[in-house]
C-alpha atoms as a PDB file:
ATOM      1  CA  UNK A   1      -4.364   2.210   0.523  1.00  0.00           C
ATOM      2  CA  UNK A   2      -5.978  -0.893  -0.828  1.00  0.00           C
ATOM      3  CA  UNK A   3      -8.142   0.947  -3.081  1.00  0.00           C
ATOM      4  CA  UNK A   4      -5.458   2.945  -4.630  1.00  0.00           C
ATOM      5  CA  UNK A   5      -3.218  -0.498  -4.562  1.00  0.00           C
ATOM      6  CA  UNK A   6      -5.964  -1.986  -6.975  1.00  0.00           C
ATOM      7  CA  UNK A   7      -6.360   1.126  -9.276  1.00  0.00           C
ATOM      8  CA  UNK A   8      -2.917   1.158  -9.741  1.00  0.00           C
ATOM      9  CA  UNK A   9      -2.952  -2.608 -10.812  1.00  0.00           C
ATOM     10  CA  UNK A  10      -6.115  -2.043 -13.170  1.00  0.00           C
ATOM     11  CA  UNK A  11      -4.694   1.144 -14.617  1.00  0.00           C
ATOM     12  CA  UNK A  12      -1.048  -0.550 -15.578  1.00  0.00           C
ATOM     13  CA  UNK A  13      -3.052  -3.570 -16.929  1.00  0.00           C
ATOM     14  CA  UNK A  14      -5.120  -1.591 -19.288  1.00  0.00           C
ATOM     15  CA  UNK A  15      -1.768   0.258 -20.464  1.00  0.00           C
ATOM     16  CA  UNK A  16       0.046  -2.960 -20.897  1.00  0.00           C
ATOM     17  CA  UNK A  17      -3.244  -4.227 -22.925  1.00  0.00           C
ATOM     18  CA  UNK A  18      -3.326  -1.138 -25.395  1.00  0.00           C
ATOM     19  CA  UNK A  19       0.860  -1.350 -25.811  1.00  0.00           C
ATOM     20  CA  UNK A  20       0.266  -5.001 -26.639  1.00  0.00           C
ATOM     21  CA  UNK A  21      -2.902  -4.727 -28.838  1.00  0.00           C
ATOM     22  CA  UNK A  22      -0.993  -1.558 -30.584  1.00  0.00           C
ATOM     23  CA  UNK A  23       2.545  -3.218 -31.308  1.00  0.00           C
ATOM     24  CA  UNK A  24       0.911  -6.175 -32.011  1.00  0.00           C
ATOM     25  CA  UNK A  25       2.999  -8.072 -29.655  1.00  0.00           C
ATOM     26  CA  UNK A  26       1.507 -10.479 -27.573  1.00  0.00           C
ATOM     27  CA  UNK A  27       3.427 -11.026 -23.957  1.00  0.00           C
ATOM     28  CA  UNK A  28       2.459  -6.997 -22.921  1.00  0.00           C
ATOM     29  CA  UNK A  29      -0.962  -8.275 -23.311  1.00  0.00           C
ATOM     30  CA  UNK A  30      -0.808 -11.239 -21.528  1.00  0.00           C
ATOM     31  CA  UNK A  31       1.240  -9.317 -18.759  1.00  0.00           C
ATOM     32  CA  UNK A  32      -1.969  -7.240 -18.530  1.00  0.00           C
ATOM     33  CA  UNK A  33      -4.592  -9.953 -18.301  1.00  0.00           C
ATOM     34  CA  UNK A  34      -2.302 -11.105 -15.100  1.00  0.00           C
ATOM     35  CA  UNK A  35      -2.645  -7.996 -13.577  1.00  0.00           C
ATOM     36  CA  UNK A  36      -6.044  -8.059 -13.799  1.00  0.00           C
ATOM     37  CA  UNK A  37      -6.456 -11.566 -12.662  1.00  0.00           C
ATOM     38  CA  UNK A  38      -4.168 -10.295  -9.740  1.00  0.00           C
ATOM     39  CA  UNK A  39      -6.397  -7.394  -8.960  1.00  0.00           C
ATOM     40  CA  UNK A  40      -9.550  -9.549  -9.212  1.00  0.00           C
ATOM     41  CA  UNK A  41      -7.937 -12.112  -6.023  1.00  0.00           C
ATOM     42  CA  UNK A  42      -6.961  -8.943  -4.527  1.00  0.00           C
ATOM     43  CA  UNK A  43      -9.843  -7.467  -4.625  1.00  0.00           C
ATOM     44  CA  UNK A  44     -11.842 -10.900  -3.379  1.00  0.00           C
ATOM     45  CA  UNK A  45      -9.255 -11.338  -0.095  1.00  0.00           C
ATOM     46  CA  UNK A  46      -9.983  -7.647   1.224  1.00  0.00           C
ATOM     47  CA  UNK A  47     -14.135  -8.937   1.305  1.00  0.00           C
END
């Protein structure tokens, strides 16, 4: 469940990176460097 909790953040963080970087927009881009900052303390508590 964890596991598949922190996929799910890493794979919608990547997406919002790519529809940022593409539209050339920034806050989808910044939404995804959250996520991943979100997944990384995630990821940290469950050691």
């Amino acid at each position: 469940m964890k596991n598949s909790l922190l996929i799910g953040l890493i794979i919608i963080a990547i997406a919002m990176i790519v529809i940022g970087i593409s539209a050339k927009i920034l806050p989808p881009a910044l939404t995804g460097v959250g996520f991943i900052i979100i997944a990384k303390l995630f990821y940290k508590k469950n050691e």
